[in-house]
N, C-alpha and C. Protein backbone atom coordinates (compact mmCIF):
# COMPACT_ATOMS: atom_id res chain seq x y z
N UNK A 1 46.95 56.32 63.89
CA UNK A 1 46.84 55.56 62.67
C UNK A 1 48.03 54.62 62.59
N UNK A 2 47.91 53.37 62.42
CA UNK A 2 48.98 52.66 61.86
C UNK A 2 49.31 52.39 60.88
N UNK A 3 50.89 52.65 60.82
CA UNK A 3 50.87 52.23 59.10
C UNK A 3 51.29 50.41 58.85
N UNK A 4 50.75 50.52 57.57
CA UNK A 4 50.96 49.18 57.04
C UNK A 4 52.23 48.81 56.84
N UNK A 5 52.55 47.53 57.17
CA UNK A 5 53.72 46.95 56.82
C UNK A 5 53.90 46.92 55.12
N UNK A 6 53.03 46.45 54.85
CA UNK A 6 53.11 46.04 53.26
C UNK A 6 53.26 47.43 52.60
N UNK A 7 53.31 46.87 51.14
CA UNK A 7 53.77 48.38 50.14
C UNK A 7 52.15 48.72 49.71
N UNK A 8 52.04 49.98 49.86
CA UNK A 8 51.01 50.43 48.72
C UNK A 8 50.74 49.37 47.47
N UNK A 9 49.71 48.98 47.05
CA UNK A 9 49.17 48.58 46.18
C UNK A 9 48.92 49.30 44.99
N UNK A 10 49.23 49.41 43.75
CA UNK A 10 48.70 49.78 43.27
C UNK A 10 47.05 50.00 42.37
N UNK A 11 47.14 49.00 42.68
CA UNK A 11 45.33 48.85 42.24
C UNK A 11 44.35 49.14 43.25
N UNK A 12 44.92 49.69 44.80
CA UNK A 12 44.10 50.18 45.45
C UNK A 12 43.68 51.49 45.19
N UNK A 13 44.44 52.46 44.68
CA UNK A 13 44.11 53.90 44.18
C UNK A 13 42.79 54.15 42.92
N UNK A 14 42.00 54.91 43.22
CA UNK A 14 41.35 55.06 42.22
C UNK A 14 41.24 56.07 41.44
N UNK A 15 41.54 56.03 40.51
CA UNK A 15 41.17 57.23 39.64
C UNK A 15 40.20 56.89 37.69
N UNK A 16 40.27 58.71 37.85
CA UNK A 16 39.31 58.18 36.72
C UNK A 16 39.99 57.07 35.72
N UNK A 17 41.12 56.75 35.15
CA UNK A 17 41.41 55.88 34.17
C UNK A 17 40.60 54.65 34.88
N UNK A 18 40.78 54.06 36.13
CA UNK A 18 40.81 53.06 36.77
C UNK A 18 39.12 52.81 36.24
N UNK A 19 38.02 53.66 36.91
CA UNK A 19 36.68 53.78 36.41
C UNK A 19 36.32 53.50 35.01
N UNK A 20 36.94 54.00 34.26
CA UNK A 20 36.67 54.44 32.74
C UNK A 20 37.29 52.89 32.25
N UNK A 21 38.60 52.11 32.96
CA UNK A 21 38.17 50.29 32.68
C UNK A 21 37.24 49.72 33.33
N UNK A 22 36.99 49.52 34.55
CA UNK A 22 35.60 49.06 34.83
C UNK A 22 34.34 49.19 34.49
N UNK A 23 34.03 50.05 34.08
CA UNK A 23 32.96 50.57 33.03
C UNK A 23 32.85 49.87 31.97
N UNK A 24 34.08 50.40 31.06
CA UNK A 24 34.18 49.28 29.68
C UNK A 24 34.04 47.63 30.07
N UNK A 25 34.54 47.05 30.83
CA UNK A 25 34.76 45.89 31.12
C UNK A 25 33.54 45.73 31.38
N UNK A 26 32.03 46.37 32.42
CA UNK A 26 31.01 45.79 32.61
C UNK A 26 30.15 45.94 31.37
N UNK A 27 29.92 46.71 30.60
CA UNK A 27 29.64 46.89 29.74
C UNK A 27 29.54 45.82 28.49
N UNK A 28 31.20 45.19 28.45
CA UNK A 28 31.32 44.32 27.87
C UNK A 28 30.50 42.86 28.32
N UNK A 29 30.64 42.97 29.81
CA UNK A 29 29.95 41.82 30.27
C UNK A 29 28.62 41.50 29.94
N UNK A 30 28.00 42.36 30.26
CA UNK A 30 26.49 42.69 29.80
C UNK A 30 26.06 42.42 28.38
N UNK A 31 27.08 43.02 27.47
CA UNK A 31 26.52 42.51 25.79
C UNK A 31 26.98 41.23 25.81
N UNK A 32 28.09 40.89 26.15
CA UNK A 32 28.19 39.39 25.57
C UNK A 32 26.87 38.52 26.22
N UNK A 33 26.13 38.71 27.69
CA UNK A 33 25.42 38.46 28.21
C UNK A 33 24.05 38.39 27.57
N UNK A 34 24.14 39.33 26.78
CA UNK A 34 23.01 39.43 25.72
C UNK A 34 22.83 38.31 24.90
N UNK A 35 24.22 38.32 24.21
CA UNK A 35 24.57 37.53 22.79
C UNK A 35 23.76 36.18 23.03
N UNK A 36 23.93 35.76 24.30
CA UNK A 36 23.58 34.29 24.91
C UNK A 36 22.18 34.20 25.30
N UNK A 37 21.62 35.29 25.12
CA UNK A 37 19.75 34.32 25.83
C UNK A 37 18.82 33.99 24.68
N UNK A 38 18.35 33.24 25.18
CA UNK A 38 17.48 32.42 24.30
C UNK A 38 16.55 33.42 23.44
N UNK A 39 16.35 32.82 22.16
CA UNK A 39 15.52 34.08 21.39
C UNK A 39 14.31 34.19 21.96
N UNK A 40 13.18 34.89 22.18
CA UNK A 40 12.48 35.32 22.72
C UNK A 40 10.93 34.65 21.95
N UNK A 41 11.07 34.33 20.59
CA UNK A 41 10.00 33.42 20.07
C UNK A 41 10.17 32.36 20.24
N UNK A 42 11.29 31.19 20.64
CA UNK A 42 11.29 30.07 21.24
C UNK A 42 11.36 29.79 22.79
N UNK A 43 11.36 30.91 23.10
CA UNK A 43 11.39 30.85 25.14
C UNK A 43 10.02 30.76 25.34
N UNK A 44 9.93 29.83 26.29
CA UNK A 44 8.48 29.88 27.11
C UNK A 44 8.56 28.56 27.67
N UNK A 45 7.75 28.78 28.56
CA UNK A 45 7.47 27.95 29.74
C UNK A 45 6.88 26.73 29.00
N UNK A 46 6.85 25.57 29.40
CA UNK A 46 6.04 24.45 28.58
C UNK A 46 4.57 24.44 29.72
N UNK A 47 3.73 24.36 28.69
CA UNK A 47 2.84 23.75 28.97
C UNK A 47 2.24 22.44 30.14
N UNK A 48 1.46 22.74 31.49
CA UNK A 48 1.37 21.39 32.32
C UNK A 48 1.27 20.07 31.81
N UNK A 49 1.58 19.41 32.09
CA UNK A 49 1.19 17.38 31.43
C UNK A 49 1.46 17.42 30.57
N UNK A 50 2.19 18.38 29.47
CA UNK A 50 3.05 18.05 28.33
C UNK A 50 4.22 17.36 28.00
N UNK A 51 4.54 16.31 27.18
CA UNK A 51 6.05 15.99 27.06
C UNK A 51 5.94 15.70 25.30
N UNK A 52 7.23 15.79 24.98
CA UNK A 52 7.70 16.06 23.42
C UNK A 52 7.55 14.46 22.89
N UNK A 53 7.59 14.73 21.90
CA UNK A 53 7.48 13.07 21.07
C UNK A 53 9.13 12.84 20.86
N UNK A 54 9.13 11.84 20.46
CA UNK A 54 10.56 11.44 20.42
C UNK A 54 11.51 11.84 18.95
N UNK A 55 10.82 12.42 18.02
CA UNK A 55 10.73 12.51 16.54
C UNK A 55 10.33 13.92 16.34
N UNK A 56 10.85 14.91 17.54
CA UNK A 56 10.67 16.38 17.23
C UNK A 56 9.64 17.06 16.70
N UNK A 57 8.58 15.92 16.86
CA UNK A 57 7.14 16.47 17.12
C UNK A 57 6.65 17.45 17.78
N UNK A 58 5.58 18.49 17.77
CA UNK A 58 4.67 18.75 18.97
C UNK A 58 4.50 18.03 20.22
N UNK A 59 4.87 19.04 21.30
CA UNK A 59 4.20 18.01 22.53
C UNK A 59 2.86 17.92 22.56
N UNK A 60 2.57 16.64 23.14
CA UNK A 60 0.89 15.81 23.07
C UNK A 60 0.67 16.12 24.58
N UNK A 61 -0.27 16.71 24.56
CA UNK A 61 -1.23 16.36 25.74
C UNK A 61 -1.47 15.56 26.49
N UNK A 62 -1.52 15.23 27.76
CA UNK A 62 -1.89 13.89 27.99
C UNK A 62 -4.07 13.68 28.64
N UNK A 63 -4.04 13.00 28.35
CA UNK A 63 -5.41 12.82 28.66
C UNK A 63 -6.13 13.19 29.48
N UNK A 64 -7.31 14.02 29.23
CA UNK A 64 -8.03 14.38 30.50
C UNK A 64 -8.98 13.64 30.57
N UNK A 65 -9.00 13.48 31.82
CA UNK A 65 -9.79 12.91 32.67
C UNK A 65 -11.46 13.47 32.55
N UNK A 66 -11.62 14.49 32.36
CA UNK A 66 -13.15 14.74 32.66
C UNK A 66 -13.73 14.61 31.16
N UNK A 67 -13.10 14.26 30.09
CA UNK A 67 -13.38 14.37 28.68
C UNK A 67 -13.76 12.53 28.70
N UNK A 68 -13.41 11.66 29.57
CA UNK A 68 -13.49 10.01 29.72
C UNK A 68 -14.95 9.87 29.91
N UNK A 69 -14.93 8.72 29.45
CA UNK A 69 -15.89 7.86 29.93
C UNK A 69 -15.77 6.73 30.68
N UNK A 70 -15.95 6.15 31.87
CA UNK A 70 -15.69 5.43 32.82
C UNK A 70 -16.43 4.28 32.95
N UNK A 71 -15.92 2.84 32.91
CA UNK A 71 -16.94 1.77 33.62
C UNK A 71 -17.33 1.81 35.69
N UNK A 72 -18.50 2.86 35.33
CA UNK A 72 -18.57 2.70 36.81
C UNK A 72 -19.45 2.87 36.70
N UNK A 73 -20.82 2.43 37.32
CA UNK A 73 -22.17 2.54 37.51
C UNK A 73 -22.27 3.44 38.81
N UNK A 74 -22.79 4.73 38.55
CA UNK A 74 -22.90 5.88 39.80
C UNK A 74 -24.96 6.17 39.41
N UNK A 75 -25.49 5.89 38.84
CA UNK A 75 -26.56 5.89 38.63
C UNK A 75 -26.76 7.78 38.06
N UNK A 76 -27.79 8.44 38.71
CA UNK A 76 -27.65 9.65 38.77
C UNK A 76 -27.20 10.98 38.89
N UNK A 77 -25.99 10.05 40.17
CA UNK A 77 -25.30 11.31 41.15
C UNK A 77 -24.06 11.33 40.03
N UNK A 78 -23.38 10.40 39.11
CA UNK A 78 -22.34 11.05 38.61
C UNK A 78 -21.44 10.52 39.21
N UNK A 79 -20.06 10.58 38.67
CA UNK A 79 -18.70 10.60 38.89
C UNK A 79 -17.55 11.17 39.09
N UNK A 80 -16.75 11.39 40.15
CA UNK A 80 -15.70 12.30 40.69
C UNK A 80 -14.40 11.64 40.26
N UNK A 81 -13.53 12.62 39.54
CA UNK A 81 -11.85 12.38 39.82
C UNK A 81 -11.27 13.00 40.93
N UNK A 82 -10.96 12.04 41.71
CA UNK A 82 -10.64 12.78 43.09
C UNK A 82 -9.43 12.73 42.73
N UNK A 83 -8.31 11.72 42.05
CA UNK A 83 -6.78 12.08 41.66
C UNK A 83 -6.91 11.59 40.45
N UNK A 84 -5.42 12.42 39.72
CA UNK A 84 -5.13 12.34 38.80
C UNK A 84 -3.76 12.49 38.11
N UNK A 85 -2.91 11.38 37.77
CA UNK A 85 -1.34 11.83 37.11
C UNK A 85 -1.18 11.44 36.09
N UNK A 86 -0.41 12.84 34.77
CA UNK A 86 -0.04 12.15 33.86
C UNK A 86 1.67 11.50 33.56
N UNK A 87 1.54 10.74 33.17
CA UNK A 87 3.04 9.91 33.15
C UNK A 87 3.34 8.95 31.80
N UNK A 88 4.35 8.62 31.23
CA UNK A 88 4.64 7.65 30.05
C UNK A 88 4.66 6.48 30.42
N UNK A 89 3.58 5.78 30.53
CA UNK A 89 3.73 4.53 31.17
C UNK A 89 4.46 3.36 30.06
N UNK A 90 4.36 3.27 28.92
CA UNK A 90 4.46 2.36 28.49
C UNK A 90 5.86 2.77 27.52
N UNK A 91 6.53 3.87 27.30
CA UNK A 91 7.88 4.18 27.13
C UNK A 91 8.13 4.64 25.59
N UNK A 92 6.32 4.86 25.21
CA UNK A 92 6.31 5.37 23.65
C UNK A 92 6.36 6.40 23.36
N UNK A 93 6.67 7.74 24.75
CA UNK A 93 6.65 8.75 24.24
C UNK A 93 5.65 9.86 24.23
N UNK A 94 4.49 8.91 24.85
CA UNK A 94 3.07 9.70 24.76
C UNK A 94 2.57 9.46 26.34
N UNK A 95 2.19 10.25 26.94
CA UNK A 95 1.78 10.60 27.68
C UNK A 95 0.43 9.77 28.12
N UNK A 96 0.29 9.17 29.25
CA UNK A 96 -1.22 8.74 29.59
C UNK A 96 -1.45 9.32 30.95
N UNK A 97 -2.46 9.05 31.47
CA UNK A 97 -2.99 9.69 32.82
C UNK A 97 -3.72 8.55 33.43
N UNK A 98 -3.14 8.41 34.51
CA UNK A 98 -3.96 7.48 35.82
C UNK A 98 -5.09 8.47 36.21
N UNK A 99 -6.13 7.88 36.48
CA UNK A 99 -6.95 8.71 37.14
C UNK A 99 -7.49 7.89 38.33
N UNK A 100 -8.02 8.32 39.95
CA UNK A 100 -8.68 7.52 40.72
C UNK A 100 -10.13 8.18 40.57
N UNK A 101 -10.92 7.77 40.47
CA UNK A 101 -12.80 7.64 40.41
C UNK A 101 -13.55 6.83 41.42
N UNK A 102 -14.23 7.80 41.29
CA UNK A 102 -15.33 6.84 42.48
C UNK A 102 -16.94 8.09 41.68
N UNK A 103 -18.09 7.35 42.36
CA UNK A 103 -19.43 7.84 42.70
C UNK A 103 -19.26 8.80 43.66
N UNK A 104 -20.22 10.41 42.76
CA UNK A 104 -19.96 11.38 43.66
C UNK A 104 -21.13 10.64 44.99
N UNK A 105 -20.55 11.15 46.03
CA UNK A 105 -21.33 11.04 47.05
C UNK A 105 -21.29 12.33 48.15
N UNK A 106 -22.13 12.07 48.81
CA UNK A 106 -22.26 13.30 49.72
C UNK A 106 -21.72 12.88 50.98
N UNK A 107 -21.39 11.95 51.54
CA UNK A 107 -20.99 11.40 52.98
C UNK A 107 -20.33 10.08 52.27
N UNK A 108 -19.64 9.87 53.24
CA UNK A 108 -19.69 8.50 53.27
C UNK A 108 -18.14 8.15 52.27
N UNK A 109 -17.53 7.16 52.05
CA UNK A 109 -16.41 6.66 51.09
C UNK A 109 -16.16 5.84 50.29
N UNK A 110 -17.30 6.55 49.17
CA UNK A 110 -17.42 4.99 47.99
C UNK A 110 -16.04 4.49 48.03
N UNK A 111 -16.10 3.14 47.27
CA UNK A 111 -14.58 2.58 46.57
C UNK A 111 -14.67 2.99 45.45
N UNK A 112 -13.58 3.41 45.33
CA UNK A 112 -12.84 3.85 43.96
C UNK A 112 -12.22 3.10 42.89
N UNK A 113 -12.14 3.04 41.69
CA UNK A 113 -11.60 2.79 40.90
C UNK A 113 -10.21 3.53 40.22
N UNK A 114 -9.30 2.39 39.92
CA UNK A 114 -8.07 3.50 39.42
C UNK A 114 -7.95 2.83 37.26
N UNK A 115 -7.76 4.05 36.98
CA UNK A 115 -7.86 3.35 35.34
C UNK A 115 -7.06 4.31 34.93
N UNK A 116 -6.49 3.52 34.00
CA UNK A 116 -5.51 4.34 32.84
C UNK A 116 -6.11 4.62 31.19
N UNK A 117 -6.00 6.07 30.78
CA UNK A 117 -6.40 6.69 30.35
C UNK A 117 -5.26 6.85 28.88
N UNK A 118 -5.68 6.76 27.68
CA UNK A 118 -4.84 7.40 26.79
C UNK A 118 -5.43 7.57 25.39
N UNK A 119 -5.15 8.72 25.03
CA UNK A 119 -5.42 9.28 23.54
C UNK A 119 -5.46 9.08 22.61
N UNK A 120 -6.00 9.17 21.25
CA UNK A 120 -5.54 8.96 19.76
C UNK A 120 -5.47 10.22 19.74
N UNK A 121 -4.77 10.51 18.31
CA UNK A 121 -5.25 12.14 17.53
C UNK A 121 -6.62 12.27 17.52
N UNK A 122 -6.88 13.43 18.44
CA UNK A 122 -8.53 14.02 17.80
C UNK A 122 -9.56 13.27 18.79
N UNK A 123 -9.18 11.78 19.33
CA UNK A 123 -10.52 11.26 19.88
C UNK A 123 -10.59 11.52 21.64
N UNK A 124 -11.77 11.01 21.93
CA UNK A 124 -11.92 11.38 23.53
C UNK A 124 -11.26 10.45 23.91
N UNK A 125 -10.29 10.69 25.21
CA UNK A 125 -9.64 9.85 25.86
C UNK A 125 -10.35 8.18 26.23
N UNK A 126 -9.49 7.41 26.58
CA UNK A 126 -10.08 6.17 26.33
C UNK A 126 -9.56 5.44 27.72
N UNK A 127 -10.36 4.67 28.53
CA UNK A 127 -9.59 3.70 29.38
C UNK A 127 -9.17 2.61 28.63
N UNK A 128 -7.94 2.29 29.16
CA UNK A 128 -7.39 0.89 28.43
C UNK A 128 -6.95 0.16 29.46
N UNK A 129 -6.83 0.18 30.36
CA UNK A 129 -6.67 -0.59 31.89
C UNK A 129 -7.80 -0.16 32.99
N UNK A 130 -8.23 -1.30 34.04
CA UNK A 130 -8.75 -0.91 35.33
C UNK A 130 -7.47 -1.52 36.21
N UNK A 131 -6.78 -0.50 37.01
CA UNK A 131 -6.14 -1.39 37.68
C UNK A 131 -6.60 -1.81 39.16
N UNK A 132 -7.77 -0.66 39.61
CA UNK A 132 -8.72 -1.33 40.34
C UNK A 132 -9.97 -1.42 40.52
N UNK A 133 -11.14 -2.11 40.27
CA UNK A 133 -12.37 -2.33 40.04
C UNK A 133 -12.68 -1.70 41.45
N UNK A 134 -13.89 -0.56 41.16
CA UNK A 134 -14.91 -0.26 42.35
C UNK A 134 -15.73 -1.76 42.72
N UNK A 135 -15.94 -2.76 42.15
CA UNK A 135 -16.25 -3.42 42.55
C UNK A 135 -15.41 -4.40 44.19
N UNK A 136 -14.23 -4.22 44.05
CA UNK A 136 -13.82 -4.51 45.29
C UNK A 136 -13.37 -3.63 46.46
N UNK A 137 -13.97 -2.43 46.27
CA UNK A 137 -14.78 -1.62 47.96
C UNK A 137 -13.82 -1.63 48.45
N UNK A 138 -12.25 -0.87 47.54
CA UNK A 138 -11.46 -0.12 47.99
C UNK A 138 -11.35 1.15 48.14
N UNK A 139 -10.73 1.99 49.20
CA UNK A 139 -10.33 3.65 48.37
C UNK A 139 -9.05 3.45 48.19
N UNK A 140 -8.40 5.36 47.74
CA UNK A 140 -7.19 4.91 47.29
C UNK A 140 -6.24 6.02 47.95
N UNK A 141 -5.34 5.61 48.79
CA UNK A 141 -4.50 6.35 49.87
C UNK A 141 -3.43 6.94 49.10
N UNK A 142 -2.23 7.37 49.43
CA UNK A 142 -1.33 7.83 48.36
C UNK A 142 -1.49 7.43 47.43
N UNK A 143 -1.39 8.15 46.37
CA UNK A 143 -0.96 8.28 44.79
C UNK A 143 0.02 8.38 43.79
N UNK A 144 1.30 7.44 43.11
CA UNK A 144 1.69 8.45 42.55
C UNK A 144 2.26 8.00 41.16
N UNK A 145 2.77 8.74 40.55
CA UNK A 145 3.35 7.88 39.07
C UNK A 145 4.51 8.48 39.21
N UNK A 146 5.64 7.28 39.04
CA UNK A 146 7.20 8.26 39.00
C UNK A 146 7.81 7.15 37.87
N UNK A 147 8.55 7.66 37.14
CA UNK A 147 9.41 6.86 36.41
C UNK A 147 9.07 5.63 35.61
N UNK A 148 7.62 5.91 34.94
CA UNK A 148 6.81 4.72 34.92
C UNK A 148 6.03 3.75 35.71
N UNK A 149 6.32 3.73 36.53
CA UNK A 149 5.85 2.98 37.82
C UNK A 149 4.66 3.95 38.41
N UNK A 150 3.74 2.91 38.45
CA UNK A 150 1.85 3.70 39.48
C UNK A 150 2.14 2.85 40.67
N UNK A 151 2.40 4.06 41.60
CA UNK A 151 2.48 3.34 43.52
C UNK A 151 0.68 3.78 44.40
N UNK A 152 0.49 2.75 44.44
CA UNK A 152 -0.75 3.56 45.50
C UNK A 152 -0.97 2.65 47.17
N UNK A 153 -1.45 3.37 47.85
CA UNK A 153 -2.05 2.91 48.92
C UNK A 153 -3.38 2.08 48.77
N UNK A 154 -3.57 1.18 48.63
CA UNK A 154 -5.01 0.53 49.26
C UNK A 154 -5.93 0.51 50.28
N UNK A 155 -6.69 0.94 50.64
CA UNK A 155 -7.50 0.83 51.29
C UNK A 155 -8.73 -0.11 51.59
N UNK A 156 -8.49 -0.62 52.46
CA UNK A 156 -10.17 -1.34 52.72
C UNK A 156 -10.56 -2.08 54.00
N UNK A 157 -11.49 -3.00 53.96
CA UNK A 157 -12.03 -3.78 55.20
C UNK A 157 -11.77 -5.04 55.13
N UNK A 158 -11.95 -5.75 56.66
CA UNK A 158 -11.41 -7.04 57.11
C UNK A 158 -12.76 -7.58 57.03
N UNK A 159 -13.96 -6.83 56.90
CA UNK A 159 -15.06 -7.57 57.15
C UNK A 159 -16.15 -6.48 56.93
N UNK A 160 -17.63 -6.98 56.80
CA UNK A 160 -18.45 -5.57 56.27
C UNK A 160 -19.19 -5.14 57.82
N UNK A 161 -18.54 -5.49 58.94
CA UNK A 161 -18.60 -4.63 60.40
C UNK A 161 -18.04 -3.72 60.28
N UNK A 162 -16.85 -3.67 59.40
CA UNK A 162 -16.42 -2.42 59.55
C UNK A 162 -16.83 -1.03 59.32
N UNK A 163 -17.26 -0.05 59.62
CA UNK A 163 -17.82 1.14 59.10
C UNK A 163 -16.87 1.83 57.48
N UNK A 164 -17.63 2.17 57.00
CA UNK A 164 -17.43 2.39 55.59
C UNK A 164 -15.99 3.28 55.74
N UNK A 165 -16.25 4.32 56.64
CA UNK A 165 -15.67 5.52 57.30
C UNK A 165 -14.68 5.15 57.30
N UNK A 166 -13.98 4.01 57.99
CA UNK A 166 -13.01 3.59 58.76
C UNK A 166 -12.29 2.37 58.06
N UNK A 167 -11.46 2.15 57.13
CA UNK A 167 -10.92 1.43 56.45
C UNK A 167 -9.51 0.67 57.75
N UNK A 168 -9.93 -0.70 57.46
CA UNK A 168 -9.00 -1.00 58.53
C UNK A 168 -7.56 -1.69 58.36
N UNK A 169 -7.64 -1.97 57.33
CA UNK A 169 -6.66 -3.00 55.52
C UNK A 169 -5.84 -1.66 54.81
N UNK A 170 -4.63 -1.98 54.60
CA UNK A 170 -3.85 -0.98 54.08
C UNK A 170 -3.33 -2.38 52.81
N UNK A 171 -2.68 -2.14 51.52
CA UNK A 171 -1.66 -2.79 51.76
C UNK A 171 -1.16 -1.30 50.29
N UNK A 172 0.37 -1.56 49.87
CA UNK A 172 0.83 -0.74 49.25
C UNK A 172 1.38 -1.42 48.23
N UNK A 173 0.99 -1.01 46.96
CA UNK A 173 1.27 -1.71 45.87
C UNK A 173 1.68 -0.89 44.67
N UNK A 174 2.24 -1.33 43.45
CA UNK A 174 2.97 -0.88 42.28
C UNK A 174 2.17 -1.59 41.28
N UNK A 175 2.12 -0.67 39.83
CA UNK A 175 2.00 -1.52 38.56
C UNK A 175 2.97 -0.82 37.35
N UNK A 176 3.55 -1.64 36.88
CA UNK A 176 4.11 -1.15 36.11
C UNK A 176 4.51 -2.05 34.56
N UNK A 177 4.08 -1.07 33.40
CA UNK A 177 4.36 -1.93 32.50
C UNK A 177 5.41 -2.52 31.56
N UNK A 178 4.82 -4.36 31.72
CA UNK A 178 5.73 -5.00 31.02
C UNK A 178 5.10 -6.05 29.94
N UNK A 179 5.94 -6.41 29.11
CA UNK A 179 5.34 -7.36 27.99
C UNK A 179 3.97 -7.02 27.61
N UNK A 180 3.46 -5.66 27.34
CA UNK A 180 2.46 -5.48 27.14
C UNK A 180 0.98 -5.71 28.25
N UNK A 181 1.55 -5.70 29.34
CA UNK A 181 0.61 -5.41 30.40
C UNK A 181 0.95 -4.61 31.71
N UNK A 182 0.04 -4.70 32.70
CA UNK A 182 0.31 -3.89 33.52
C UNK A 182 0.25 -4.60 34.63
N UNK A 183 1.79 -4.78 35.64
CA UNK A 183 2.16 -5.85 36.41
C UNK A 183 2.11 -5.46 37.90
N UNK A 184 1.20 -6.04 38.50
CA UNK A 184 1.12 -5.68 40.31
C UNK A 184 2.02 -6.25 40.37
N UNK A 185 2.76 -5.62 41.45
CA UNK A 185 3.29 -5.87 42.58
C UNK A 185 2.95 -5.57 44.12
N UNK A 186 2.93 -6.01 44.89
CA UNK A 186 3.05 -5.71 46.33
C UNK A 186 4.63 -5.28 46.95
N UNK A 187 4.35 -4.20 47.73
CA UNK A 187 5.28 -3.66 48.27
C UNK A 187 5.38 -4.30 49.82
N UNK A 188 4.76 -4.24 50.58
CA UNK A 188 4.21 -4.85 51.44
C UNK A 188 3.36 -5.87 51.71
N UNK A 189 2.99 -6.70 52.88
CA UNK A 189 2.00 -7.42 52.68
C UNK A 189 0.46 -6.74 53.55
N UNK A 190 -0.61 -7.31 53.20
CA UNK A 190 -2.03 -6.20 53.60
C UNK A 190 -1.66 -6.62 55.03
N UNK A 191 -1.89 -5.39 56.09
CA UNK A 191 -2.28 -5.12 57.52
C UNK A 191 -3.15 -4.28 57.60
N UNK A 192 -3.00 -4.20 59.42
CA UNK A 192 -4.16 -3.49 59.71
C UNK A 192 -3.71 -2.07 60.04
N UNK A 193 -4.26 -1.37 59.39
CA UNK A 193 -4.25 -0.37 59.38
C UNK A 193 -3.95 0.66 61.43
């Protein structure tokens, strides 16, 4: 055994006094630990697509999508939300939802439409923007809403040789609102995919 150069420590020895403070001391840790958590009728998780009003309101909902009504002519077969984000687009506090839509189909890759969606008290959600018409026989590649800003991928054709399947046109674009509208931008310019 070697001995140590250094002196005995005293706080290396243990005995019961030594226990009987650590004890008290965790003890103490633990209640004050208490004192501090959140009361238990205001804890909880928030709610998905919720955000607070600015005026310590209730949080509002943001719009669903399957409660809309859509300008899209699908005849019979109906209409799909294939995406959907809610986000504050316009900085009032209330919540709206992009949605992308198209005609359900069974094969094949209708063009989609992208529209913005938002609420009154009490009524069914409402489009108040198309930011892209199914009429121009796009789909819609990434998705996303961050910070106000709607980024998406475009999709489409150079020509109607192209198979529906096979989108050959990318380009990547932004809208975001200003002066009371909703402002494209291009991120890129359209290529070929």
């Amino acid at each position: 055994m070697q001995t140590s150069e250094l002196p005995d420590l005293a706080h290396t020895d243990t005995g019961p006094m030594q226990w009987l403070v650590t004890a008290t001391a965790m003890a103490a840790v633990v209640a004050a630990a208490g004192m501090f958590q959140p009361d238990a009728t205001t804890a909880s998780a928030s709610p998905p697509h919720r955000t607070a009003t600015q005026h310590g309101t209730a949080p509002v909902a943001a719009p669903d999508p399957a409660r809309a009504t859509f300008p899209l002519d699908c005849g019979t077969v109906g209409n799909t939300v294939a995406k959907q984000v809610p986000g504050d687009l316009d900085g009032d506090d209330r919540p709206e939802t992009v949605a992308v839509v198209h005609c359900a189909a069974g094969s094949g890759t209708p063009p989609s439409g992208v529209y913005v969606l938002t609420q009154g008290s009490g009524a069914a959600p409402r489009v108040v923007a198309t930011l892209v018409d199914p009429a121009q026989k796009m789909s819609i590649g990434d998705f996303t809403v961050r910070d106000g800003i709607i980024s998406a991928t475009l999709l489409g054709y150079s020509s109607p040789e192209i198979p529906r399947c096979c989108p050959d046109q990318q380009e990547k674009v932004t809208w975001q609102w200003r002066n009371g509208a909703f402002v494209r931008a291009v991120e890129s310019e359209a290529n070929s995919a």
